[in-house]
Protein backbone atom coordinates (compact mmCIF):
# COMPACT_ATOMS: atom_id res chain seq x y z
CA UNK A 1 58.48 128.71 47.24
CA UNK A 2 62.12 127.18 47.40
CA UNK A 3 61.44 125.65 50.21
CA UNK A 4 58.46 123.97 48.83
CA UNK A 5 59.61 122.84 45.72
CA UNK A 6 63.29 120.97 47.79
CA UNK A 7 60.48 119.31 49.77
CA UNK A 8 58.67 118.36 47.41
CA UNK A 9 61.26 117.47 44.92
CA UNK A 10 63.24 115.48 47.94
CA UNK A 11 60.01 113.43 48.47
CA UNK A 12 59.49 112.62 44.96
CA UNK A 13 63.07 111.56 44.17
CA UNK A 14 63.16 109.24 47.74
CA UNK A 15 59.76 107.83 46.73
CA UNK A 16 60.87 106.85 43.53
CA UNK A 17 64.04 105.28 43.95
CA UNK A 18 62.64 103.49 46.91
CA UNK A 19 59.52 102.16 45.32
CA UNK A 20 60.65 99.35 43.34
CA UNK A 21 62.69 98.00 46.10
CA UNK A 22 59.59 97.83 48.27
CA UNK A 23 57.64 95.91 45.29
CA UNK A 24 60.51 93.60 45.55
CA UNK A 25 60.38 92.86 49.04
CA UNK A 26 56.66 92.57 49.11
CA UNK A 27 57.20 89.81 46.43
CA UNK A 28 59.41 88.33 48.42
CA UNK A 29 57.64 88.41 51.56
CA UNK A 30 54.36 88.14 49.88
CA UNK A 31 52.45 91.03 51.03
CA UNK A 32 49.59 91.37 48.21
CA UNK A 33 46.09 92.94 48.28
CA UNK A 34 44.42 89.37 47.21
CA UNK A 35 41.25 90.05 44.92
CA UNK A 36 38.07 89.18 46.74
CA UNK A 37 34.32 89.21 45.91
CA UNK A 38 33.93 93.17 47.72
CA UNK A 39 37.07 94.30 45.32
CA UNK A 40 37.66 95.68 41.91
CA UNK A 41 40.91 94.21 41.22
CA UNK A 42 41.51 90.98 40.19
CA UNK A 43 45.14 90.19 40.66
CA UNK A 44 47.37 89.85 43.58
CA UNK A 45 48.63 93.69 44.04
CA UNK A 46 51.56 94.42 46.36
CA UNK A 47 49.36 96.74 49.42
CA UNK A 48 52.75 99.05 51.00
CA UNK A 49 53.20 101.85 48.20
CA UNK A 50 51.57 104.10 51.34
CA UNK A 51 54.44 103.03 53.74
CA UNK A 52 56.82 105.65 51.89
CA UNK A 53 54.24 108.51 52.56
CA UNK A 54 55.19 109.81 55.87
CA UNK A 55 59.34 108.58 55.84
CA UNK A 56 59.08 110.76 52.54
CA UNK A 57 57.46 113.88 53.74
CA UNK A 58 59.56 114.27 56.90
CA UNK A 59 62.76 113.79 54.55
CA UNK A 60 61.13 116.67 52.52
CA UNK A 61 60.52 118.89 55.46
CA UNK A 62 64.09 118.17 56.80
CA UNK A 63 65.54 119.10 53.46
CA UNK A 64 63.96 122.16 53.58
CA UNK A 65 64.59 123.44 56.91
CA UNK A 66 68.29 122.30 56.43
CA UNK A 67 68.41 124.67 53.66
CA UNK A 68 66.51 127.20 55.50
CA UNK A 69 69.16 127.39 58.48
CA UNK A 70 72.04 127.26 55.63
CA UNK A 71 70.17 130.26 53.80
CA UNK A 72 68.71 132.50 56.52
CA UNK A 73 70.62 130.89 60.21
CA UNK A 74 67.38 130.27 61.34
CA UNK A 75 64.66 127.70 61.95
CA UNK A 76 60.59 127.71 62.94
CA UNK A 77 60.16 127.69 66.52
CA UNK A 78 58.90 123.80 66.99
CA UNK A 79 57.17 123.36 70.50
CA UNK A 80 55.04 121.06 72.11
CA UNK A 81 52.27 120.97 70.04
CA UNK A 82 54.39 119.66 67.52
CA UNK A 83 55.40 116.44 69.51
CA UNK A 84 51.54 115.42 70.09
CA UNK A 85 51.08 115.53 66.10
CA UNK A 86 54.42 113.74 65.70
CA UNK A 87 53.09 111.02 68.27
CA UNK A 88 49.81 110.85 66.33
CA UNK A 89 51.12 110.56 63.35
CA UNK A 90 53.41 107.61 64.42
CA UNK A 91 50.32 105.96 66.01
CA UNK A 92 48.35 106.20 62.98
CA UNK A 93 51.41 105.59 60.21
CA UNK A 94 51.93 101.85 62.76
CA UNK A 95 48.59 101.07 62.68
CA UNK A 96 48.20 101.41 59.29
CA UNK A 97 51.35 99.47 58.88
CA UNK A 98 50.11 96.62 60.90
CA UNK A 99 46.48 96.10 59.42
CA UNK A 100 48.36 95.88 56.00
CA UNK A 101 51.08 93.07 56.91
CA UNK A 102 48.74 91.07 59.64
CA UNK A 103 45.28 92.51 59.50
CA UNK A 104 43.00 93.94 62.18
CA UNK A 105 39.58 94.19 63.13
CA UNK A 106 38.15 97.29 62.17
CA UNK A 107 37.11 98.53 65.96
CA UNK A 108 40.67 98.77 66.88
CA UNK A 109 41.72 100.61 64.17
CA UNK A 110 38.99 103.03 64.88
CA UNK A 111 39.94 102.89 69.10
CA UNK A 112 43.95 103.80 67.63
CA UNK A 113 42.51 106.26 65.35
CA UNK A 114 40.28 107.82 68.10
CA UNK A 115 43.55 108.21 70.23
CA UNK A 116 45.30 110.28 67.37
CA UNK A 117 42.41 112.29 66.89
CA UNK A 118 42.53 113.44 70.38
CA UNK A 119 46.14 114.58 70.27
CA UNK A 120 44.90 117.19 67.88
CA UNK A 121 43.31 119.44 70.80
CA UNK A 122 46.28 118.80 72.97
CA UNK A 123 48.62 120.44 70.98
CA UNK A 124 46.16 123.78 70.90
CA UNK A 125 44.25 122.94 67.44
CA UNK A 126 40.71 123.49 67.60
CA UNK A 127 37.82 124.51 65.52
CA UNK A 128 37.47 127.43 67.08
CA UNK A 129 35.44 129.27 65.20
CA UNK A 130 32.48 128.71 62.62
CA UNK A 131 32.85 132.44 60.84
CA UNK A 132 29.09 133.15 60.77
CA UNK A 133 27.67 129.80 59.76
CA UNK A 134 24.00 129.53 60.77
CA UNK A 135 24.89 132.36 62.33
CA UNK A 136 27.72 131.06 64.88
CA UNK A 137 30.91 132.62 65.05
CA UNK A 138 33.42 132.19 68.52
CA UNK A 139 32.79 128.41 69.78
CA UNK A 140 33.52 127.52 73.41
CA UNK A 141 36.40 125.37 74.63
CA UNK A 142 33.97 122.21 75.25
CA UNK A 143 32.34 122.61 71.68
CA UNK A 144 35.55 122.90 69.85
CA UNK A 145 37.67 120.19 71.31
CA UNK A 146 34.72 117.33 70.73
CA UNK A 147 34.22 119.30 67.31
CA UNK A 148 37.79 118.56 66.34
CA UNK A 149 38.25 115.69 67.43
CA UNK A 150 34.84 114.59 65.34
CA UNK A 151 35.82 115.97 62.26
CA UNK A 152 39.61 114.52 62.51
CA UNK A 153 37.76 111.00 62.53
CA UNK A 154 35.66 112.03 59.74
CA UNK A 155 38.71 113.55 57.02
CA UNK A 156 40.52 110.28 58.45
CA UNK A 157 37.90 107.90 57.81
CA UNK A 158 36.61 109.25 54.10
CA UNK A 159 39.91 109.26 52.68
CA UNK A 160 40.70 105.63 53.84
CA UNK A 161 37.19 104.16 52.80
CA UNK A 162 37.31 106.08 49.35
CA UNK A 163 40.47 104.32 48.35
CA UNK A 164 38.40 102.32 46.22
CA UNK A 165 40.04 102.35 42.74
CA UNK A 166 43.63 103.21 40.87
CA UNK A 167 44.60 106.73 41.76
CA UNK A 168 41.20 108.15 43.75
CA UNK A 169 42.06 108.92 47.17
CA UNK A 170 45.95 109.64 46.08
CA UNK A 171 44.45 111.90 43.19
CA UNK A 172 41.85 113.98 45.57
CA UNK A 173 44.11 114.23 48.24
CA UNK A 174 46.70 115.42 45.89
CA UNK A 175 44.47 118.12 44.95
CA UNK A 176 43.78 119.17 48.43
CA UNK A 177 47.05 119.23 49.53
CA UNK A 178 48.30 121.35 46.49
CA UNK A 179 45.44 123.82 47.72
CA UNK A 180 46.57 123.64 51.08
CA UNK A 181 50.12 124.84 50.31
CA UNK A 182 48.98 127.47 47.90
CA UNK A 183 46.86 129.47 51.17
CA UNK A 184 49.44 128.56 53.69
CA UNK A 185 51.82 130.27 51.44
CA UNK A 186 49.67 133.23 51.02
CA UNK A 187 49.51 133.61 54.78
CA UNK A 188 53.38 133.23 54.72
CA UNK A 189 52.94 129.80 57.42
CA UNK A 190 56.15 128.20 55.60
CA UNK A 191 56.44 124.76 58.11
CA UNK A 192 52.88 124.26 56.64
CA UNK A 193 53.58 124.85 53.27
CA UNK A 194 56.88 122.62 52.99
CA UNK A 195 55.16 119.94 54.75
CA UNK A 196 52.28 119.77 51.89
CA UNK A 197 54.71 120.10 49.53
CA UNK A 198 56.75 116.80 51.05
CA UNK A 199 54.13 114.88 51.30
CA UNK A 200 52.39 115.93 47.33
CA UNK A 201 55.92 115.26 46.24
CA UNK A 202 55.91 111.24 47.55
CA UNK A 203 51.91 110.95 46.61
CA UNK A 204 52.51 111.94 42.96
CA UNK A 205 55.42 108.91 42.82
CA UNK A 206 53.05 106.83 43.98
CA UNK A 207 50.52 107.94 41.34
CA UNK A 208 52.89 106.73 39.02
CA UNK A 209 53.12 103.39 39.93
CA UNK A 210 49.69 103.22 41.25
CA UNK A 211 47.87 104.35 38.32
CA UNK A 212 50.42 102.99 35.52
CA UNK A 213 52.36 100.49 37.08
CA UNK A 214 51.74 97.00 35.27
CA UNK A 215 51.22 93.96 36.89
CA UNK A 216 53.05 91.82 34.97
CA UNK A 217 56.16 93.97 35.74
CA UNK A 218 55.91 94.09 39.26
CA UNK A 219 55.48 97.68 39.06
CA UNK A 220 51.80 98.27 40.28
CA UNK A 221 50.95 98.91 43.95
CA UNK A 222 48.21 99.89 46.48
CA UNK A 223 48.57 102.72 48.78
CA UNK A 224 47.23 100.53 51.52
CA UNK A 225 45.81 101.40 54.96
CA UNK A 226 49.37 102.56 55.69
CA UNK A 227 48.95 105.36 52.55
CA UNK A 228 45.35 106.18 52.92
CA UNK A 229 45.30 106.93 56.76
CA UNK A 230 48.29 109.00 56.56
CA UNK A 231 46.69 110.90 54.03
CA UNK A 232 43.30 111.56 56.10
CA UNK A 233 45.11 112.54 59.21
CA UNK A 234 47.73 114.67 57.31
CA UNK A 235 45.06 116.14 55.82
CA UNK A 236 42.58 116.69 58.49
CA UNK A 237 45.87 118.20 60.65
CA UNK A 238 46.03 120.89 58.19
CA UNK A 239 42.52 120.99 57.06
CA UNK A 240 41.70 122.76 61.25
CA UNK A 241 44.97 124.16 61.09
CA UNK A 242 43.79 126.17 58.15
CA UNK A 243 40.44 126.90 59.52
CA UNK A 244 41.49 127.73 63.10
CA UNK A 245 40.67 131.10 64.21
CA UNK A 246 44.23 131.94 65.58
CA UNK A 247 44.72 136.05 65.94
CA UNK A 248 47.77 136.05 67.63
CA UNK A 249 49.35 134.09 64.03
CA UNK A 250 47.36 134.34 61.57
CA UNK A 251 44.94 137.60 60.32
CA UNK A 252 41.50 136.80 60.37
CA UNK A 253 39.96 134.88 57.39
CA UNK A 254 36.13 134.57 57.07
CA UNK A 255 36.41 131.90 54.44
CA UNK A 256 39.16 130.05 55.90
CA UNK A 257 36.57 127.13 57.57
CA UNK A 258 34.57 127.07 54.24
CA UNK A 259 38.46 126.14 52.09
CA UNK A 260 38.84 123.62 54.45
CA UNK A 261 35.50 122.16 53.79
CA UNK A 262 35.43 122.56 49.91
CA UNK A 263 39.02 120.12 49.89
CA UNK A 264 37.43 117.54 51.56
CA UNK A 265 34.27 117.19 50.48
CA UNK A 266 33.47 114.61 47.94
CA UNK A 267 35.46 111.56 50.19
CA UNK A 268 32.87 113.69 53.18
CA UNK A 269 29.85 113.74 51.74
CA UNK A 270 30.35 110.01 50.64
CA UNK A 271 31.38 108.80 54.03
CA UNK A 272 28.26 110.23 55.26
CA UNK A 273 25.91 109.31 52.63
CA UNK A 274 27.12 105.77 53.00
CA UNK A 275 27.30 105.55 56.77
CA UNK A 276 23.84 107.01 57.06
CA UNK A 277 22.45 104.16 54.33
CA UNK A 278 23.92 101.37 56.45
CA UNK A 279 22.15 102.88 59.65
CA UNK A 280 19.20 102.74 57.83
CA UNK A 281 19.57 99.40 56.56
CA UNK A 282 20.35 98.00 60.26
CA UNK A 283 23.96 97.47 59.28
CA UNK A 284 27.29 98.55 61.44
CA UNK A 285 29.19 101.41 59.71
CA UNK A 286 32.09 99.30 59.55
CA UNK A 287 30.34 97.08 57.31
CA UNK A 288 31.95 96.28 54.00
CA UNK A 289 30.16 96.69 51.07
CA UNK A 290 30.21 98.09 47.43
CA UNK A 291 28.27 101.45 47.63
CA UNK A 292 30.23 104.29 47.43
CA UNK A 293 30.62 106.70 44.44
CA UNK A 294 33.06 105.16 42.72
CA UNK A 295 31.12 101.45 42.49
CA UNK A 296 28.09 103.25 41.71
CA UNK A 297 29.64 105.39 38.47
CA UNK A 298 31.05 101.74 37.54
CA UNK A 299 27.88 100.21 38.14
CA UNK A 300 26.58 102.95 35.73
CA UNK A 301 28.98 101.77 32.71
CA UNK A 302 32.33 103.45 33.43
CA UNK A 303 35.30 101.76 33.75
CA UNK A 304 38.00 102.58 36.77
CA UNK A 305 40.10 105.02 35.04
CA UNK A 306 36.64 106.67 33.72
CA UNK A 307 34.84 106.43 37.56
CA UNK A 308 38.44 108.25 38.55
CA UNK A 309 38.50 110.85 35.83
CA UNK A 310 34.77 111.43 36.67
CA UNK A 311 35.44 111.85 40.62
CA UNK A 312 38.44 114.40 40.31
CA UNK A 313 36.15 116.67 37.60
CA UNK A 314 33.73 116.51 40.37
CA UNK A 315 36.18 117.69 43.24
CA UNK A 316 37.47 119.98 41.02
CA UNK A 317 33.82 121.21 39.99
CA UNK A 318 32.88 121.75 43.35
CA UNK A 319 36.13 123.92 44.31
CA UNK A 320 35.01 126.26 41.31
CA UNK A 321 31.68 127.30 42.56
CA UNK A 322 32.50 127.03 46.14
CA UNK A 323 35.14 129.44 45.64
CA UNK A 324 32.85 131.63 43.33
CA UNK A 325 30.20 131.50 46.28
CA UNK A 326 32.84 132.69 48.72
CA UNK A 327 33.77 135.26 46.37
CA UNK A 328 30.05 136.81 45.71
CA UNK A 329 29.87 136.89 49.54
CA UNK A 330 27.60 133.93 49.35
CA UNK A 331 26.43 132.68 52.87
CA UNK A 332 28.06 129.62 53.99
CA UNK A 333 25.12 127.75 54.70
CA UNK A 334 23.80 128.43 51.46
CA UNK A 335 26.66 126.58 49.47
CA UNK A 336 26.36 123.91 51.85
CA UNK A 337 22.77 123.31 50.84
CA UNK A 338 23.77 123.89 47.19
CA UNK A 339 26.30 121.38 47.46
CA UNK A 340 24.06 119.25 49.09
CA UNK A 341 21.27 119.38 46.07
CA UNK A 342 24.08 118.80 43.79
CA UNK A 343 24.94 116.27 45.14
CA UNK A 344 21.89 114.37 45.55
CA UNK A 345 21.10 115.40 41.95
CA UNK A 346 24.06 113.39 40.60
CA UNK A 347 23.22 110.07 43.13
CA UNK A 348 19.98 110.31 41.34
CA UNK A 349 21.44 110.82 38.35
CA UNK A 350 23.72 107.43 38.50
CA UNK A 351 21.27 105.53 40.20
CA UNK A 352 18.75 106.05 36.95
CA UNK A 353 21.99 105.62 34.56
CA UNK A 354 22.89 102.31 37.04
CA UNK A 355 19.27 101.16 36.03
CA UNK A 356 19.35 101.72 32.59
CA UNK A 357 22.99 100.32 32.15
CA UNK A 358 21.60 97.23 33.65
CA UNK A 359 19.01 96.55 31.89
CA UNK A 360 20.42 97.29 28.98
CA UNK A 361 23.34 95.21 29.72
CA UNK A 362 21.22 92.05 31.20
CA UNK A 363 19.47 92.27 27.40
CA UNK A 364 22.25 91.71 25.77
CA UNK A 365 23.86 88.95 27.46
CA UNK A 366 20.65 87.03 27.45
CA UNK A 367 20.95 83.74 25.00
């Protein structure tokens, strides 16, 4: 728990100092998120506060492990697999980095992305086991590596297209990561546990600025692509690291792939919902549009800070009786499909409220 907290504490001190000098430069320089017909905001926002994520979180870890050879004259054992997910990580973190000072097209990110993805199974992380859902436990080699690679894309993908409003995709992934430490530290893995700590400890200074920053002051910023796919792949890393059936490490966990689900699931379940609507509409998947959760709860009368309040109970809600299903020896499948119905229950629910809203609304600004 030291550990954690100097990496986390490390991160949140180097975030904060260093913020405000990044809002200056990108005034300087000027590097704004313009407001456009498909956005919420309208005011030019500074888009780097995500650059800080991944400088911050390796500063963490390094503070950590410096006092961990100081304390005990000893450090983890860092390998191979460790340089793939550092090369990822780079790829990703200069990609992101990239789209949010020049701009790309959407494909390459995706091709870059891809590339990252596949590192994971290179350095020896694989989904590896499905611990009795539908009845499948030990997966083969050429099932797990397309598997992981699959669901890397996914976590990387739904955090970076949920990153809608102030505070969403830094709040959920927040959540998850705080999650994430808290088993990893049960299990006693401590290089995982500092490194969610380092990177919670640089997302909750962003928060700060993010959510409460003022405009006027040049103290509000975006997380940008930068942020956001940092996020998904740090999170997808330890999302399969945590659900990886490793006996030689770790002791076997039957709920471990369902935890990694749960933490991930409402940016999930949106990606999907929305990519499977623009299939069915005849439109690419990389189309840009206003359709996930958070536009439809503000379609439905909230405002952003309401949609975002709204979106972490949710998370939050669905933790709770995932974790009570796990713990009544519910079958896996079964809280999938309950999550499922929920879910689809509450779309219904905000598409009838949407309805409503704007009918009601459309009455009243009539002449």
């Amino acid at each position: 728990m030291t550990y954690f907290l100097i990496s986390f504490l490390v991160s949140l001190a180097f975030t904060f100092v260093g913020m405000p000098l990044l809002l200056h430069l990108c005034k300087i320089r000027g590097l704004y998120d313009m407001p456009n017909d498909r956005k919420l905001h309208s005011n030019k926002i500074p888009r780097l506060g995500g650059v800080f994520f991944a400088p911050a979180m390796l500063l963490g870890l390094m503070a950590a492990l410096a006092y961990m050879l100081w304390n005990n004259g000893s450090l983890p054992t860092f390998g191979g697999p460790t340089l793939f997910v550092s090369i990822g990580l780079f790829l990703i973190y200069l990609i992101g980095l990239i789209d949010d000072i020049l701009g790309l097209n959407a494909r390459i990110k995706f091709a870059v992305q891809f590339v990252s993805a596949l590192l994971m199974p290179l350095c020896g992380l694989c989904l590896n086991n499905l611990y009795g859902l539908f009845g499948i436990y030990e997966l083969p080699l050429y099932v797990g590596y397309p598997l992981t690679v699959f669901v890397s894309l996914l976590i990387i993908n739904s955090v970076n297209l949920i990153d809608g409003i102030d505070g969403l995709a830094g709040s959920l992934s927040l959540i998850a990561l705080g999650a994430l430490a808290l088993f990893f530290y049960d299990i006693q893995v401590v290089t995982y546990t500092i490194m969610a700590g380092g990177l919670m400890g640089s997302v909750l200074a962003f928060l700060y600025y993010n959510i409460w920053g003022r405009v006027e002051r040049n103290t509000k910023t975006f997380m940008g692509d930068t942020g956001s796919l940092i996020l998904g792949y740090a999170l997808a890393f330890l999302c399969i690291k945590h659900a990886m059936h490793n006996p030689g490490q770790l002791p076997y966990r039957p709920d471990a792939l369902m935890i990694s689900y749960t933490l991930v699931l409402v940016p999930v379940f949106d990606l999907i919902r929305v990519a499977i609507c623009r299939l069915l509409q005849g439109k690419s998947i990389f189309h840009a549009d206003k359709t996930h959760i958070h536009h439809k709860l503000m379609a439905a009368g909230l405002t952003m800070h309401q949609a975002l309040i709204a979106i972490i109970a949710l998370s939050l809600f669905f933790i709770g009786i995932n974790m009570a299903g796990l713990r009544m020896d519910m079958a896996a499948q079964w809280i999938i499909l309950l999550d499922i119905a929920i879910y689809w229950g509450i779309l219904a629910t905000l598409k009838v409220c949407e309805s409503i809203y704007s009918n009601s609304f459309g009455k009243q600004t009539e002449p």
